[in-house]
Protein backbone atom coordinates (compact mmCIF):
# COMPACT_ATOMS: atom_id res chain seq x y z
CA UNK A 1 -29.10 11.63 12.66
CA UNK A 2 -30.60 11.02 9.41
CA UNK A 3 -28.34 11.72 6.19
CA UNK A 4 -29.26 11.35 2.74
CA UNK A 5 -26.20 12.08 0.18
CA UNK A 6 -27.16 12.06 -3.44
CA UNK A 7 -24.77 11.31 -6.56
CA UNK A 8 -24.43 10.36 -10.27
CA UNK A 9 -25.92 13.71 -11.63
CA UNK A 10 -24.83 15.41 -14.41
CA UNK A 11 -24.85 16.38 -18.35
CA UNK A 12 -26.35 14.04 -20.51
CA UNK A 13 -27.66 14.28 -24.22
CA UNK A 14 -31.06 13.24 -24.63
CA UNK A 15 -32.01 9.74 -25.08
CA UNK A 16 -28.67 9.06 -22.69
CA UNK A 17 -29.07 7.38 -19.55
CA UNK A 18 -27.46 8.13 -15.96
CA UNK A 19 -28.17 5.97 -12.38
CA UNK A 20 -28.12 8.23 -9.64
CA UNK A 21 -27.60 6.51 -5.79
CA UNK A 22 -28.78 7.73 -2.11
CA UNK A 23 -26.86 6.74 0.50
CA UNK A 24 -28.64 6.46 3.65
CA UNK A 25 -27.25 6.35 7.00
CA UNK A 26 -28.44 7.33 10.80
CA UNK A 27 -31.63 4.89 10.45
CA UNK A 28 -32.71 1.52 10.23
CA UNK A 29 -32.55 1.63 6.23
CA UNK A 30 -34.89 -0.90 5.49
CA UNK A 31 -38.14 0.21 7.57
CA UNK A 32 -38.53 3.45 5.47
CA UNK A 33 -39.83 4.23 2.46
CA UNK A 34 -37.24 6.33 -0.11
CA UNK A 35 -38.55 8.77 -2.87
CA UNK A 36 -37.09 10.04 -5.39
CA UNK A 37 -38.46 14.04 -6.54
CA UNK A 38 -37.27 16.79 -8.77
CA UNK A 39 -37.27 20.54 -9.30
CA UNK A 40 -36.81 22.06 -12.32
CA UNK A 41 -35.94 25.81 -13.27
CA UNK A 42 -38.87 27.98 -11.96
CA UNK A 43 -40.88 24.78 -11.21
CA UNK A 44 -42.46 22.94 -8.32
CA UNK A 45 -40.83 20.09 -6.91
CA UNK A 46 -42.65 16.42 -8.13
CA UNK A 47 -42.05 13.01 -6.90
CA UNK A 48 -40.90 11.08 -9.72
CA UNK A 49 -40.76 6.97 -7.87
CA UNK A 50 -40.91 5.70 -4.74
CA UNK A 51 -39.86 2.14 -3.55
CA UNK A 52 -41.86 1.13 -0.28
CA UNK A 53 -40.63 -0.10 2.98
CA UNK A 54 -43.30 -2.93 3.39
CA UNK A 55 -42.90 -5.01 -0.17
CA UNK A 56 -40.77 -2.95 -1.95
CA UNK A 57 -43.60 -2.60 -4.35
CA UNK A 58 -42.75 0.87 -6.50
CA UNK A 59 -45.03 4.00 -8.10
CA UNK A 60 -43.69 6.32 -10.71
CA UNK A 61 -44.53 9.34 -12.30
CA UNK A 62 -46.55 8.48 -15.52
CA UNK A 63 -43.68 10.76 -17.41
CA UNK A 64 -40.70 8.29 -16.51
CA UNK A 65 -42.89 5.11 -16.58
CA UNK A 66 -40.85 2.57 -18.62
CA UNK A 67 -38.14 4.94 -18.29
CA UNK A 68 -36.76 5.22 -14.90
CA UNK A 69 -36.03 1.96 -12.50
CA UNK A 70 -35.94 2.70 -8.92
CA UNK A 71 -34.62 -0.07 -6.81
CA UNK A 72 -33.07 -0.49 -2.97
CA UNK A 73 -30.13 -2.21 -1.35
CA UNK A 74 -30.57 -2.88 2.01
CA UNK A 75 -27.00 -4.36 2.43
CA UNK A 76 -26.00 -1.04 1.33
CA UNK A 77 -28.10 1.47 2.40
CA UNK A 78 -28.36 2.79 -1.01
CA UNK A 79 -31.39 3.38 -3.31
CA UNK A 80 -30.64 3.73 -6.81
CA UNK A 81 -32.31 5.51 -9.51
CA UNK A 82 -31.87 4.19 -13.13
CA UNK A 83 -32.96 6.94 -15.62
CA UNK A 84 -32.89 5.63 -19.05
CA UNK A 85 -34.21 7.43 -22.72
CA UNK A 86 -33.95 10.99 -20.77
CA UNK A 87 -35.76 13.90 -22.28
CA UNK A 88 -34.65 17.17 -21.88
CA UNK A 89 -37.76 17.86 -19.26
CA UNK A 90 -36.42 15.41 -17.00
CA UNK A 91 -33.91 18.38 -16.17
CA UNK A 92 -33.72 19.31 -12.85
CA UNK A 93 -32.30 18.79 -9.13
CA UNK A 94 -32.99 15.35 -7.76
CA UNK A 95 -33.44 14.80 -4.34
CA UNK A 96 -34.40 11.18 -2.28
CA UNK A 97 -35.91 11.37 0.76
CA UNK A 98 -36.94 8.77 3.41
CA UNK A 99 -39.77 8.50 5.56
CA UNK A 100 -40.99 5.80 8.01
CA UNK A 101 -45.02 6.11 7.34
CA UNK A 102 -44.09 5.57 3.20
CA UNK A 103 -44.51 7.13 0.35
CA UNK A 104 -45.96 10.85 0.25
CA UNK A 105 -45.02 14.37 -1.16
CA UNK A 106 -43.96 15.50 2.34
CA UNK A 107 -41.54 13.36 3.24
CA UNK A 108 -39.45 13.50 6.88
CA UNK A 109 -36.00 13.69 5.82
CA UNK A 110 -34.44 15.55 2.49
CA UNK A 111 -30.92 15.39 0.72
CA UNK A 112 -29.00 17.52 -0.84
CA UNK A 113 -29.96 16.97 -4.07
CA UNK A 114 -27.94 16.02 -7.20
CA UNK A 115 -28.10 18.04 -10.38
CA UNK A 116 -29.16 16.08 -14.07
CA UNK A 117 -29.28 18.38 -17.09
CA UNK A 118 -30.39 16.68 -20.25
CA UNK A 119 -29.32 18.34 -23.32
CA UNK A 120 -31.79 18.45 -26.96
């Protein structure tokens, strides 16, 4: 059974920084591709990175290029999302998900999601 648990949200002033972490279990960790998205308030969810299976190559949003570090441990079954200089719009619930075909907005298998609120 897949399970993706999400952690190191919470309330930051802008220009702060936080590193969130997915811990992966139930699957061979390092054949799938993990994505980081968001939802604000009365928004649509976006993808914000995603670190590929094959090469571990990366893509970001163009907001959080520069900004945000995604990265994986495969000893650990953890993906970690470093959010530096954070801007009150990157508010939101962050969720990583994992797929086995890569990186996409539909993605096979969801967490929970972690809450970041960025205050002005």
């Amino acid at each position: 059974q897949v399970q993706l648990i999400e952690s190191g949200g919470g309330l930051v002033q802008a220009g702060g920084s936080l590193r969130l972490s997915c811990a992966a279990s139930g699957f061979t960790f390092d054949e799938y591709a993990i994505g980081w998205f968001r939802q604000a308030p009365g928004k649509e969810r976006e993808g914000v990175s995603c670190i590929r299976n094959s090469d571990g190559s990366t893509y970001y949003k163009d907001s959080v290029k520069g900004r945000f570090t995604t990265s994986r441990d495969n000893a650990r079954n953890t993906v970690f999302l470093q959010m530096n200089s954070l801007k009150p719009e990157d508010t939101g619930v962050y969720y990583c998900a994992a797929d086995l075909m890569g990186c996409g907005d539909d993605m096979d298998s969801w967490g929970q999601g972690t809450l970041v609120t960025v205050s002005s």
